[in-house]
Protein backbone atom coordinates (compact mmCIF):
# COMPACT_ATOMS: atom_id res chain seq x y z
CA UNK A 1 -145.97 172.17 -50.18
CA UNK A 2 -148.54 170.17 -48.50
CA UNK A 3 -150.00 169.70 -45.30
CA UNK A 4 -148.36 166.65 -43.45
CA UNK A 5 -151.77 166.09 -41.58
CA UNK A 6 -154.46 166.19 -43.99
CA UNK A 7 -152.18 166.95 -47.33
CA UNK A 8 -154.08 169.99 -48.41
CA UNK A 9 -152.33 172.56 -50.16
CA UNK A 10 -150.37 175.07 -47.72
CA UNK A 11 -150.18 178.41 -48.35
CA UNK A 12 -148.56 181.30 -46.67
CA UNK A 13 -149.27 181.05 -43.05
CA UNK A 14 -149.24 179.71 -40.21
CA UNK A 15 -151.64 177.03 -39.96
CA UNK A 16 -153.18 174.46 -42.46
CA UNK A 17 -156.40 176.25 -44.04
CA UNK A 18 -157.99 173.09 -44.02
CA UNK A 19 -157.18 171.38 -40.46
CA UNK A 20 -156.01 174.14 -38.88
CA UNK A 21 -152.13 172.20 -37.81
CA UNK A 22 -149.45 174.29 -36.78
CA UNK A 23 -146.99 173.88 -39.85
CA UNK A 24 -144.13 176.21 -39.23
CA UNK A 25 -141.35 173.81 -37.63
CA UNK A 26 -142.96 171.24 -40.77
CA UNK A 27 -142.18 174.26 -43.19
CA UNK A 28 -138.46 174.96 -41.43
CA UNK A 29 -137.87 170.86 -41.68
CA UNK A 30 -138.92 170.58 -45.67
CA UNK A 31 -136.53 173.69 -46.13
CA UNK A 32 -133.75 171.96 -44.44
CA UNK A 33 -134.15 169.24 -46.17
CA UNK A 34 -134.39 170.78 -49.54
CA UNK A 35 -131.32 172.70 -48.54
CA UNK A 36 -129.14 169.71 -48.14
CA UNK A 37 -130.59 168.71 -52.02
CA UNK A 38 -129.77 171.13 -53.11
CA UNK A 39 -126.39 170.69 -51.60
CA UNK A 40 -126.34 167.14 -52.48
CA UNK A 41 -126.91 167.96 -56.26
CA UNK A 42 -124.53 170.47 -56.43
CA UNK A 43 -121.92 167.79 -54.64
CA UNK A 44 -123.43 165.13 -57.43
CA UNK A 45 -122.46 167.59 -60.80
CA UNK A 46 -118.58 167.82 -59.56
CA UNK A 47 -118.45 164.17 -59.33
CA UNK A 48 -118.20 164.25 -55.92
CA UNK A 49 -120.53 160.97 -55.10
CA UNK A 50 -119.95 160.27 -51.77
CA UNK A 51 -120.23 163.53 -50.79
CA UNK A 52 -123.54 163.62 -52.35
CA UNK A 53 -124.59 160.56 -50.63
CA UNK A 54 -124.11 161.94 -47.15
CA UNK A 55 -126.27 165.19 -48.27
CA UNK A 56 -129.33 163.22 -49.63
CA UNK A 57 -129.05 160.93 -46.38
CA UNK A 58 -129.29 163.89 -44.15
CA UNK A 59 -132.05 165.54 -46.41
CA UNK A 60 -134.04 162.21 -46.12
CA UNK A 61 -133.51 162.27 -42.74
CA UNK A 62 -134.86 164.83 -42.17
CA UNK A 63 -137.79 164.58 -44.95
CA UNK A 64 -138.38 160.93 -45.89
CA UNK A 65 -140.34 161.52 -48.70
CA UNK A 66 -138.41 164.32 -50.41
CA UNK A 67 -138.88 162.31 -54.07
CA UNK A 68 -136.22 164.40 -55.79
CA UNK A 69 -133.46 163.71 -52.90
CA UNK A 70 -134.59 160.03 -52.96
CA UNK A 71 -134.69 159.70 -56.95
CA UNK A 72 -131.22 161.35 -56.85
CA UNK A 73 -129.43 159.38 -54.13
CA UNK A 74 -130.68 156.12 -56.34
CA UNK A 75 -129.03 157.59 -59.46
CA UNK A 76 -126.15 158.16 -57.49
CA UNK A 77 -125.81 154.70 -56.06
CA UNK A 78 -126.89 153.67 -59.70
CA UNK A 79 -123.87 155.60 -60.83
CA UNK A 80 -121.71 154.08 -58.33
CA UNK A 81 -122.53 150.15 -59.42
CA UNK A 82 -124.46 149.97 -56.46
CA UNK A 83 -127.67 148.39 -58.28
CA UNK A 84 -129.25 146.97 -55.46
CA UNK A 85 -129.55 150.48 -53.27
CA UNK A 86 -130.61 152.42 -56.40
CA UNK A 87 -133.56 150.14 -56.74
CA UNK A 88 -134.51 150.29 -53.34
CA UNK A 89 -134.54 154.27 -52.87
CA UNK A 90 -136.69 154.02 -56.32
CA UNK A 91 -139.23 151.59 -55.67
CA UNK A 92 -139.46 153.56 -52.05
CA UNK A 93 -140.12 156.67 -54.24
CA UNK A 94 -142.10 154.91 -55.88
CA UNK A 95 -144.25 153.94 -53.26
CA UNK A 96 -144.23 157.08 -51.73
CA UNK A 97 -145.34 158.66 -54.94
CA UNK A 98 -147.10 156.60 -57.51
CA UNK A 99 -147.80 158.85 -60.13
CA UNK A 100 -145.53 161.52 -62.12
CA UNK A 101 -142.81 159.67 -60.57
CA UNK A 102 -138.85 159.52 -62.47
CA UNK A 103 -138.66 156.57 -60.79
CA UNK A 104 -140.78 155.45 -63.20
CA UNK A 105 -139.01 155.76 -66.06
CA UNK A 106 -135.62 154.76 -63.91
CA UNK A 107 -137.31 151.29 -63.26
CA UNK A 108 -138.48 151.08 -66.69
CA UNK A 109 -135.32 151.44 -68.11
CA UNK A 110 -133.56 148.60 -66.43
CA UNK A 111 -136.70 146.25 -67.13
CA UNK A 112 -136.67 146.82 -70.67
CA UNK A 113 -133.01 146.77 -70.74
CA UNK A 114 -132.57 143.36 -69.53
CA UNK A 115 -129.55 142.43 -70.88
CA UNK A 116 -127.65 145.42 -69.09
CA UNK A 117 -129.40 144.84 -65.86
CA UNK A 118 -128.30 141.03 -66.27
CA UNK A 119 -125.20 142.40 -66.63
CA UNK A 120 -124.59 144.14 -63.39
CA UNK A 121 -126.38 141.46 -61.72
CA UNK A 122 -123.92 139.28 -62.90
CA UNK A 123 -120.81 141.79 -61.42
CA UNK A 124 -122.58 141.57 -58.47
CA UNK A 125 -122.19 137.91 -57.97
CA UNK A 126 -119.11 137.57 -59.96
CA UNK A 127 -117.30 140.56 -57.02
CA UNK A 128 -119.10 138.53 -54.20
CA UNK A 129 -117.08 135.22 -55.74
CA UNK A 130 -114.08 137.32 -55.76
CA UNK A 131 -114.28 138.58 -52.03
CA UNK A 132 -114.92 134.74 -51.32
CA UNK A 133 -111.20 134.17 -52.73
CA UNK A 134 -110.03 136.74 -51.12
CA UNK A 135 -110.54 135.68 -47.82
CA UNK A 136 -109.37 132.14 -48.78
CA UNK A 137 -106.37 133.07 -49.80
CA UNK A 138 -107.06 132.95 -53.43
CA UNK A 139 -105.53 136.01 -54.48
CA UNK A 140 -104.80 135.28 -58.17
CA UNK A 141 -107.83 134.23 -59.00
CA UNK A 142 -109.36 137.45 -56.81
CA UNK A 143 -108.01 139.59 -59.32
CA UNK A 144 -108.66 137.67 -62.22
CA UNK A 145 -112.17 138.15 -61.53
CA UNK A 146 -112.19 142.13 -60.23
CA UNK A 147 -110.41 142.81 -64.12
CA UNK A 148 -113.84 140.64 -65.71
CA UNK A 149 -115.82 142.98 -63.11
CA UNK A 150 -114.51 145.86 -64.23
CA UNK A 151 -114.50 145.05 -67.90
CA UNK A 152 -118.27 144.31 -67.16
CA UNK A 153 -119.07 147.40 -64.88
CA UNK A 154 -116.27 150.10 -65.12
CA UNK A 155 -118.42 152.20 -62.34
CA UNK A 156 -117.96 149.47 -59.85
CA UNK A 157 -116.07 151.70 -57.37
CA UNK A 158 -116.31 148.86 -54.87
CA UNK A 159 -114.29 146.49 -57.65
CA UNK A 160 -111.77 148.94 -58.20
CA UNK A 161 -111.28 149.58 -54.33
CA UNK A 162 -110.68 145.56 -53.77
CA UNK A 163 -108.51 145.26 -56.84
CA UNK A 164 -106.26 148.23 -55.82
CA UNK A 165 -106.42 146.70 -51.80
CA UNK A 166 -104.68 143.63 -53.49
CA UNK A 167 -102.56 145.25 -55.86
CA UNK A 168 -100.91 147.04 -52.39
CA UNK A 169 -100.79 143.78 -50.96
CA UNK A 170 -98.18 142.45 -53.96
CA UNK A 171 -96.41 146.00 -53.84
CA UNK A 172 -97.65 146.50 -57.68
CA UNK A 173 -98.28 150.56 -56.18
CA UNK A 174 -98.72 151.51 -59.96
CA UNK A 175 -101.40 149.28 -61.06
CA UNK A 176 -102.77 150.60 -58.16
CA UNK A 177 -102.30 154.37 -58.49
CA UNK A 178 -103.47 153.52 -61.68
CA UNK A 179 -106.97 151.84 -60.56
CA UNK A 180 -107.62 154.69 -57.87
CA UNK A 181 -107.24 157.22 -60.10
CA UNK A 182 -110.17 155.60 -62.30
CA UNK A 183 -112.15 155.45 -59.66
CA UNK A 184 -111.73 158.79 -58.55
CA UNK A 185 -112.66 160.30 -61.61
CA UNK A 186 -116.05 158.13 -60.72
CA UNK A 187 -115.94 159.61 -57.55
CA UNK A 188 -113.91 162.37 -56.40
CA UNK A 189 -115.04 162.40 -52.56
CA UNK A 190 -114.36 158.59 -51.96
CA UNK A 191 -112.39 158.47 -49.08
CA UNK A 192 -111.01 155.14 -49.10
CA UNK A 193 -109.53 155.35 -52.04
CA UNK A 194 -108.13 158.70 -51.33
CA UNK A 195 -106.81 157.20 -48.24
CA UNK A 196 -104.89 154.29 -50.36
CA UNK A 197 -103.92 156.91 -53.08
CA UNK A 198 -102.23 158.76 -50.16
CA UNK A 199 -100.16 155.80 -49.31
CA UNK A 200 -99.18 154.86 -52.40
CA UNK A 201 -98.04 158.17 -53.16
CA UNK A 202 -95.73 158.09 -49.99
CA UNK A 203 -93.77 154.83 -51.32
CA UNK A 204 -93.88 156.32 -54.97
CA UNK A 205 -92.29 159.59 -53.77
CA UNK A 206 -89.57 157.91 -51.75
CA UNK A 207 -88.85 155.34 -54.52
CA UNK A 208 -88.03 159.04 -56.67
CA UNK A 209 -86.27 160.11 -53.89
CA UNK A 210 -83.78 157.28 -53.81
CA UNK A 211 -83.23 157.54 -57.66
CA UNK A 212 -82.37 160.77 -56.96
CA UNK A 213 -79.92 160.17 -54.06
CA UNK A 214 -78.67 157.51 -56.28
CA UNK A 215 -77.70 160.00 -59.27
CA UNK A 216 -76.02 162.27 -56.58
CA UNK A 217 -73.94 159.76 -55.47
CA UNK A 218 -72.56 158.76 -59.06
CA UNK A 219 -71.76 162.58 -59.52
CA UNK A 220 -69.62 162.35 -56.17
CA UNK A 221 -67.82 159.80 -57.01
CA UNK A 222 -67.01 161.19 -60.69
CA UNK A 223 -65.66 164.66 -59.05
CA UNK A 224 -63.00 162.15 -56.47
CA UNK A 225 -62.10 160.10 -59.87
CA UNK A 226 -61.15 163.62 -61.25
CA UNK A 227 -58.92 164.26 -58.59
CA UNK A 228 -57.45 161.03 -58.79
CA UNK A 229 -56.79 161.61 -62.50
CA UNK A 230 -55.38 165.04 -61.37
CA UNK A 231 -52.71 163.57 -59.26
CA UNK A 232 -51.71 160.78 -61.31
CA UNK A 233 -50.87 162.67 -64.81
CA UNK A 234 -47.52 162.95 -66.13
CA UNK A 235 -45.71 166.22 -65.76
CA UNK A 236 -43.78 167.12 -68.63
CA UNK A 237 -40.09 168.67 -68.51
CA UNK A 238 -39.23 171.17 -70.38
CA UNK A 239 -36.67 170.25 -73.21
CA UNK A 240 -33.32 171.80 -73.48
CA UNK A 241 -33.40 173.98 -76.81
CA UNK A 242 -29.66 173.69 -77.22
CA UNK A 243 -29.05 170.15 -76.81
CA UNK A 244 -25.82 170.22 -75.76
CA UNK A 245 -25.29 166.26 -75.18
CA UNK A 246 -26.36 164.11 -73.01
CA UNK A 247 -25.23 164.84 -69.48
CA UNK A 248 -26.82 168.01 -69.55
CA UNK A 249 -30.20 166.27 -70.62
CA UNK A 250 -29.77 164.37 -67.88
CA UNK A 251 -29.05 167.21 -65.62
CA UNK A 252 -32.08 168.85 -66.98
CA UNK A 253 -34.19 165.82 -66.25
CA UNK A 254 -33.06 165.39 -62.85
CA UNK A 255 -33.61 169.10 -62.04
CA UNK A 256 -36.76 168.93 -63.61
CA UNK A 257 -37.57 166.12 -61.62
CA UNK A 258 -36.85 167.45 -58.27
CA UNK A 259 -38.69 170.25 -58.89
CA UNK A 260 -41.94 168.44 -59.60
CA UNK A 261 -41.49 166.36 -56.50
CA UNK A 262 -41.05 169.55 -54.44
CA UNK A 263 -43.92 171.52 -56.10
CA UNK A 264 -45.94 168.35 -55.80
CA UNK A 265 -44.68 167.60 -52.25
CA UNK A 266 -45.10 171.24 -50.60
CA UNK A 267 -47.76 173.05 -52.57
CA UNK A 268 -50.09 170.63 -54.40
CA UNK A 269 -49.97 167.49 -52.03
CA UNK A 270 -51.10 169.80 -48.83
CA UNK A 271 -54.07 171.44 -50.82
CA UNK A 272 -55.18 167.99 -52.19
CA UNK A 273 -55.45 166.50 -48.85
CA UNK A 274 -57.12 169.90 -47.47
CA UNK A 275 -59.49 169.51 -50.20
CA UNK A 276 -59.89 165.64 -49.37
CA UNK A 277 -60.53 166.23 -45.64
CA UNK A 278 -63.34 169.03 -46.77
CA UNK A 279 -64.84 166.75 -48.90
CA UNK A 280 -64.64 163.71 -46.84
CA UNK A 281 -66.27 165.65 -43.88
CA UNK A 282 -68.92 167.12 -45.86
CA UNK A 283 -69.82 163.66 -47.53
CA UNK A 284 -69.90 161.95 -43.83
CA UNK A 285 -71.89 164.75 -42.75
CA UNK A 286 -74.30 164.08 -45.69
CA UNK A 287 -74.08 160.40 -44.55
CA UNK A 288 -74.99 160.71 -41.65
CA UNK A 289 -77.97 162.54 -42.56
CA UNK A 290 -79.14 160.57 -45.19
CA UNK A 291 -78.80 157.63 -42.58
CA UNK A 292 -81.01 159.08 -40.10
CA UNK A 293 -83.53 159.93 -42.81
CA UNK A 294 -83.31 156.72 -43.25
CA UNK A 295 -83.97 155.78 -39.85
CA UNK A 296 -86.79 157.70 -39.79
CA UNK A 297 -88.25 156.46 -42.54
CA UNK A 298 -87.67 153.01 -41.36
CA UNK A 299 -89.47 153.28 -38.20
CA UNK A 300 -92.41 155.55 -40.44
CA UNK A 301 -92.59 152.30 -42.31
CA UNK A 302 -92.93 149.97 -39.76
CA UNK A 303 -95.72 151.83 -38.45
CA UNK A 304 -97.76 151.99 -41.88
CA UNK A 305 -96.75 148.22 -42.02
CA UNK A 306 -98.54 147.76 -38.80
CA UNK A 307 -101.43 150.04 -39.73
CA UNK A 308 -101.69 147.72 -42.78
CA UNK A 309 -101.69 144.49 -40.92
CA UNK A 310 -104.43 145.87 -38.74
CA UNK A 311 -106.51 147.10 -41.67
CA UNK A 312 -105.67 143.77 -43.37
CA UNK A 313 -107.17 142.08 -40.21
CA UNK A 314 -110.38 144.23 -40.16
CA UNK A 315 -111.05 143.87 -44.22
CA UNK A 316 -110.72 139.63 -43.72
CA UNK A 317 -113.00 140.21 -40.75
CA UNK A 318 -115.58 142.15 -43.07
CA UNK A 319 -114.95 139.81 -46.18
CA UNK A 320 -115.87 137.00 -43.70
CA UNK A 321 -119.01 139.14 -42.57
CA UNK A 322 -119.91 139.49 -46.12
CA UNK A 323 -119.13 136.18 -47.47
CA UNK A 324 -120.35 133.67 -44.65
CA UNK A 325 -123.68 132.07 -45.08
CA UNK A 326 -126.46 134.39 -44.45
CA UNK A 327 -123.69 136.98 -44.76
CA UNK A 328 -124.35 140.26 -46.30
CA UNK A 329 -123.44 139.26 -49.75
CA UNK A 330 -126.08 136.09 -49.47
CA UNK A 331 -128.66 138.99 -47.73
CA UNK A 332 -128.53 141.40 -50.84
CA UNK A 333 -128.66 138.82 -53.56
CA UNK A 334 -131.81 137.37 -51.81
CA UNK A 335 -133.44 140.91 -51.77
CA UNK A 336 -132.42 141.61 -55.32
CA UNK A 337 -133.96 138.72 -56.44
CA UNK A 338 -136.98 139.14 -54.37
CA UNK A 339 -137.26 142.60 -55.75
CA UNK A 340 -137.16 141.64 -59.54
CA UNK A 341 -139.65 138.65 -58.44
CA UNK A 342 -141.74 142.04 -57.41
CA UNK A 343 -140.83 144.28 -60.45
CA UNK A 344 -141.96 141.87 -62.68
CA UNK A 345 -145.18 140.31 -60.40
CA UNK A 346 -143.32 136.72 -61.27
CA UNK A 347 -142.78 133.69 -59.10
CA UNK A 348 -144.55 130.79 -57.74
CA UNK A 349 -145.74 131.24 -54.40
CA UNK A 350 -142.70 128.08 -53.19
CA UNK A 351 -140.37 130.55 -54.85
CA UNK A 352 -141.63 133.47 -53.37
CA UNK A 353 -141.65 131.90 -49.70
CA UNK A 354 -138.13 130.03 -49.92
CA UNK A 355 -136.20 133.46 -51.02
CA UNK A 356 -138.46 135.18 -48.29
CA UNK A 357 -137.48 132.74 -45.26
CA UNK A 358 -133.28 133.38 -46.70
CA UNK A 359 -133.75 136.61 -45.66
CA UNK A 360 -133.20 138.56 -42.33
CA UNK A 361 -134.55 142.02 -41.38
CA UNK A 362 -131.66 142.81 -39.20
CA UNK A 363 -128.58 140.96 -41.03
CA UNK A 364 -127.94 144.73 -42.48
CA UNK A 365 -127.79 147.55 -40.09
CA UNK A 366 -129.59 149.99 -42.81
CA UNK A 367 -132.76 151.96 -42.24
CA UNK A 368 -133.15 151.59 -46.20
CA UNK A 369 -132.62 148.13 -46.34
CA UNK A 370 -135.20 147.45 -43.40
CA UNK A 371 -137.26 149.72 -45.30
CA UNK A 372 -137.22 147.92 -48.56
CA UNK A 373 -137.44 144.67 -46.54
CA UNK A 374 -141.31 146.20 -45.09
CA UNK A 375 -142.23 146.27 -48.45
CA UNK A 376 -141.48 143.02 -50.03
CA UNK A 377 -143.06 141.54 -46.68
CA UNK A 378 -146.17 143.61 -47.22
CA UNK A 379 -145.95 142.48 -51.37
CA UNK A 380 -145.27 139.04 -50.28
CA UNK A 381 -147.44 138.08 -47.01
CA UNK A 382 -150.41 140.48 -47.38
CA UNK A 383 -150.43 141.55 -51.19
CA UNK A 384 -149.73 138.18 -52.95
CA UNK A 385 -151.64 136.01 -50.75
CA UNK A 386 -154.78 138.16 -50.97
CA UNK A 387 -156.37 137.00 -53.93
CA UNK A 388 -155.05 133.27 -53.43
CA UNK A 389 -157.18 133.45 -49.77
CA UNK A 390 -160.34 135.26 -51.76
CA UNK A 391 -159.94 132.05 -54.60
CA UNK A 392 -159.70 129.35 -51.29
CA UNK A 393 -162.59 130.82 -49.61
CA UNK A 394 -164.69 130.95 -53.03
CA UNK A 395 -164.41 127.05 -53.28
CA UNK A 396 -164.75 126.82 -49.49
CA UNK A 397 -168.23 128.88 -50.60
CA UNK A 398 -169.49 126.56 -52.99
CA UNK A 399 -168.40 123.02 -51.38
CA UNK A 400 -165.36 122.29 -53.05
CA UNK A 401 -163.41 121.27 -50.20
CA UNK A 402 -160.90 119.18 -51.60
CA UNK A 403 -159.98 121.83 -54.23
CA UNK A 404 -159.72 124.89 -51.35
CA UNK A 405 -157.42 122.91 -48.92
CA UNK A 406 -154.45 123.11 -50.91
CA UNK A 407 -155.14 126.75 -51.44
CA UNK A 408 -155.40 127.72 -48.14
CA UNK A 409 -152.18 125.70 -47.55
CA UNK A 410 -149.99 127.74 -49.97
CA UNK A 411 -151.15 130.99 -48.34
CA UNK A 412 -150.19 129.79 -45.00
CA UNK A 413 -146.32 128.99 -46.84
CA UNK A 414 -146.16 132.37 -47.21
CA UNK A 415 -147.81 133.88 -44.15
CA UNK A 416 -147.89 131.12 -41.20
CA UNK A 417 -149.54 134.33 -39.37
CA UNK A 418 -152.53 133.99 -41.60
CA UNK A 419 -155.38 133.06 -38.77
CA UNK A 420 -158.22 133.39 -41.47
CA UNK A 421 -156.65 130.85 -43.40
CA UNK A 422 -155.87 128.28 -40.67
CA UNK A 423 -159.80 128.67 -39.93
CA UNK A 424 -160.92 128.11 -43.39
CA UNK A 425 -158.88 125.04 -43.44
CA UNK A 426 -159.49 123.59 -40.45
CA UNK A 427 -163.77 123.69 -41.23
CA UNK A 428 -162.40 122.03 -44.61
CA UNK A 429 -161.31 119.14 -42.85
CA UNK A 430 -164.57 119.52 -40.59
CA UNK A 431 -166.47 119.27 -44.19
CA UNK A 432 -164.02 116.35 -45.28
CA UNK A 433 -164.74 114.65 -41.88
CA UNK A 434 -160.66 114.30 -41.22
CA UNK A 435 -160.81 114.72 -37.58
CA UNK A 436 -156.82 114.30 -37.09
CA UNK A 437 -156.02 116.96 -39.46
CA UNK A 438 -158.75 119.21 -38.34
CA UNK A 439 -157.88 118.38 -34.77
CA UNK A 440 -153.92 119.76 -35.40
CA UNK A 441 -155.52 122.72 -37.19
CA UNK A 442 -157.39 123.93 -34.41
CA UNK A 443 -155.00 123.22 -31.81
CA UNK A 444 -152.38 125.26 -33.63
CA UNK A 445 -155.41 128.51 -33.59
CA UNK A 446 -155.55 127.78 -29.96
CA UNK A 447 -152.17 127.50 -28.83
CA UNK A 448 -150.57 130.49 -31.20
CA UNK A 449 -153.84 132.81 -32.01
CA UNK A 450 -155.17 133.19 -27.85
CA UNK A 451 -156.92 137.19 -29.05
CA UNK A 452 -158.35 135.98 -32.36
CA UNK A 453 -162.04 135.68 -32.71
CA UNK A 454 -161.66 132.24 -33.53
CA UNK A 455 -160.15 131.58 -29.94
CA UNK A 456 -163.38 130.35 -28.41
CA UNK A 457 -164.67 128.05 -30.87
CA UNK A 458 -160.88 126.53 -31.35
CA UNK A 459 -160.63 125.40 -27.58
CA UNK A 460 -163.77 123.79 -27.73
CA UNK A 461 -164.04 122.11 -31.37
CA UNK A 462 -160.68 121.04 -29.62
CA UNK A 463 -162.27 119.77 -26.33
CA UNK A 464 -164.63 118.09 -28.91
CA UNK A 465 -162.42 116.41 -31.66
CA UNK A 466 -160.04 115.24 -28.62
CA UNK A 467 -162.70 113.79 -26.97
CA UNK A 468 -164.31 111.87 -29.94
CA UNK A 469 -160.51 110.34 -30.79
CA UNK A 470 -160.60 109.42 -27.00
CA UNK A 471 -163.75 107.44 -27.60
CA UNK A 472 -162.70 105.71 -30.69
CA UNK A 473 -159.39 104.53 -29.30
CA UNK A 474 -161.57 103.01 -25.85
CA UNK A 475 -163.60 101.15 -28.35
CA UNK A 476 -161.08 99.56 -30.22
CA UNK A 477 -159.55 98.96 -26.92
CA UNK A 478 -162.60 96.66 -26.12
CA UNK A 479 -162.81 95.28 -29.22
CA UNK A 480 -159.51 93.77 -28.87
CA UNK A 481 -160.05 92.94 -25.53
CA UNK A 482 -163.36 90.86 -26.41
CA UNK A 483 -160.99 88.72 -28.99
């Protein structure tokens, strides 16, 4: 551990051996921190990713330059399909720790892989498209495009979320169950999608449920048939063994008759219907149950159905955050690109400035992204423009005015701010004798520059230059006046 003062080795006490700082809430803060790492990593090897996330947050906020928590989160965002936040905790990391760095090799990886980093580039855009058709309306052609994202990024947890949202929407709950279940094998801790696989399983389970009420109610209905069939079969008289003729058949068949009629009438008729009333009662009993189950689950419906409708309305409100011009979806594709420009040290300097100017420090409410933002301002108005200013001022050195003036002007397209440039340019039009130009030049030092050391001489080559155009428009004046 090092000393956050003068970054001397510490050792076992107290204070810094070196400076002499007071390092033990320091020491307690960098244990915390690797604490929740540790935590984080352990979270990270059971798949739970969001999980992890939240530990590695709270370890780099309370340590911002724990490398291994920062190099974990990215590989964790990586792992996630979010590309763009993986490269921004590494190239932090990076920046933090230039040498014996994994973010090294991470970033090397994707650059000499190009093909698989155009790849998830290309899911990026192709799930911001879909989110535009979303909130247009254009479902179908929404999921068209999720199933080509997640043929072209399977770990796109965000795809599979907006895929199963509209799979819900059509009531398809197992393409859905199906999706979240990918993605929780991705990521076990997601909580959105375990909050959509909950209510999916609720209409799965009662879909089973009425099957099942369905089945009973077939059964019912075979047992009263069986009765039915009881009381409608034949009964069969005895025959007479002697058969004596035929008035004593019909004697026998009368008597016979009676008989069944009274058994029928006095013993079997009154247990039927006491059986009949038992089971009627105990299936309107059952009815009336099931009906106020039903009731309830009516009203438990309704409410989900309104829950839906207002998460409905808050997802269009966020797809129209994210889709809008200079939404967030415009925001990170700007800072991707501007981060590959920086990768790679490629770009014209227009190129450079016009994805600059698309982008807004605080379109994202993200300490990371405002972080990653500081850097490719630092990369783009201080580091790039460095050595085009040195190359301007070298021709401004040996008298090649005309060469240095375009120069200077790309630097200021990237850093309007620059104050040494707008000098050097406005003595080139001095040098050039362009007294207009070099006129606006200086006025713009003394109007927006008032505590730069150029402040004084600006008002008065000002005073000056204004004062000679003055003159030359009172002479021509008189000129034409004398005609």
């Amino acid at each position: 551990m090092d000393c956050y003062q003068c970054g001397h080795k510490l050792g076992s006490g107290r204070y810094c051996l070196r400076c002499g700082a007071d390092v033990t809430v320091y020491r307690r803060i960098v244990y915390l921190s690797n604490s929740f790492y540790n935590a984080g990593l352990e979270k990270a090897r059971v798949r739970d990713l969001t999980g992890a996330i939240e530990m590695l947050q709270r370890s780099l906020q309370l340590h911002k330059k724990n490398i291994n928590a920062r190099n974990l989160l990215g590989v964790v965002y990586y792992e996630m399909g979010e590309v763009v936040e993986a490269l921004c905790q590494w190239v932090i990391s990076k920046n933090f720790q230039p040498k014996d760095n994994l973010a090294d090799d991470y970033l090397s990886r994707l650059q000499e892989d190009r093909n698989h980093l155009d790849t998830m580039n290309q899911a990026i855009r192709k799930y911001n498209q879909s989110l535009a058709h979303a909130n247009a309306g254009n479902y179908d052609l929404a999921v068209i495009q999720l199933k080509r994202i997640l043929q072209l990024h399977p770990n796109y947890i965000r795809a599979h979320q907006l895929l199963a949202l509209l799979y819900i929407r059509e009531e398809a709950y197992s393409k859905a169950n199906k999706l979240l279940r990918q993605a929780l094998k991705i990521d076990t801790g997601n909580t959105l999608c375990l909050k959509y696989a909950r209510l999916i399983r609720g209409r799965l389970g009662r879909a089973e449920k009425s099957d099942r009420e369905r089945k009973l109610s077939l059964q019912s209905n075979r047992a009263l048939m069986t009765a039915e069939e009881l009381l409608e079969s034949d009964v069969i008289a005895p025959e007479d063994p002697e058969k004596s003729g035929r008035g004593r058949m019909l004697v026998g068949l009368l008597v016979g008759a009676a008989a069944t009629f009274c058994m029928y009438q006095f013993v079997l008729l009154p247990t039927i219907n006491r059986n009949s009333n038992v089971r009627n009662n105990q299936a309107i009993s059952a009815y009336d149950a099931k009906l106020s189950e039903k009731e309830l689950q009516i009203t438990n419906l309704e409410n989900q159905i309104a829950d839906l409708h207002l998460e409905q309305q808050n997802m269009e409100s966020s797809l129209a955050d994210l889709t809008g011009d200079n939404g967030l979806s415009d925001q990170y594709d700007s800072l991707l690109k501007l981060l590959k420009l920086y990768m790679n040290r490629e770009g014209n300097e227009e190129e450079l400035a016009s994805t600059f100017e698309r982008i807004d420090e605080n379109a994202v409410d993200s300490d990371i992204y405002r972080e990653m933002y500081g850097i490719v301002k630092q990369y783009v108005t201080v580091d790039r423009i460095k050595g085009i200013f040195n190359e301007g001022v070298e021709m401004y050195d040996t008298h090649y005015y005309k060469n240095a003036i375009p120069v200077f002007e790309r630097v200021l397209r990237l850093n309007p701010d620059y104050v040494d440039a707008l000098y050097y340019l406005a003595r080139c039009y001095e040098k050039r004798k362009d007294t207009e130009n070099a006129l606006q030049t200086w006025q713009q030092i003394a109007d927006r520059f008032p505590e730069s050391e150029y402040f004084e001489e600006a008002e008065s080559k000002v005073e000056k230059y204004s004062r000679q155009l003055q003159e030359a428009e009172d002479n021509m004046d008189g000129e034409d006046g004398g005609d």
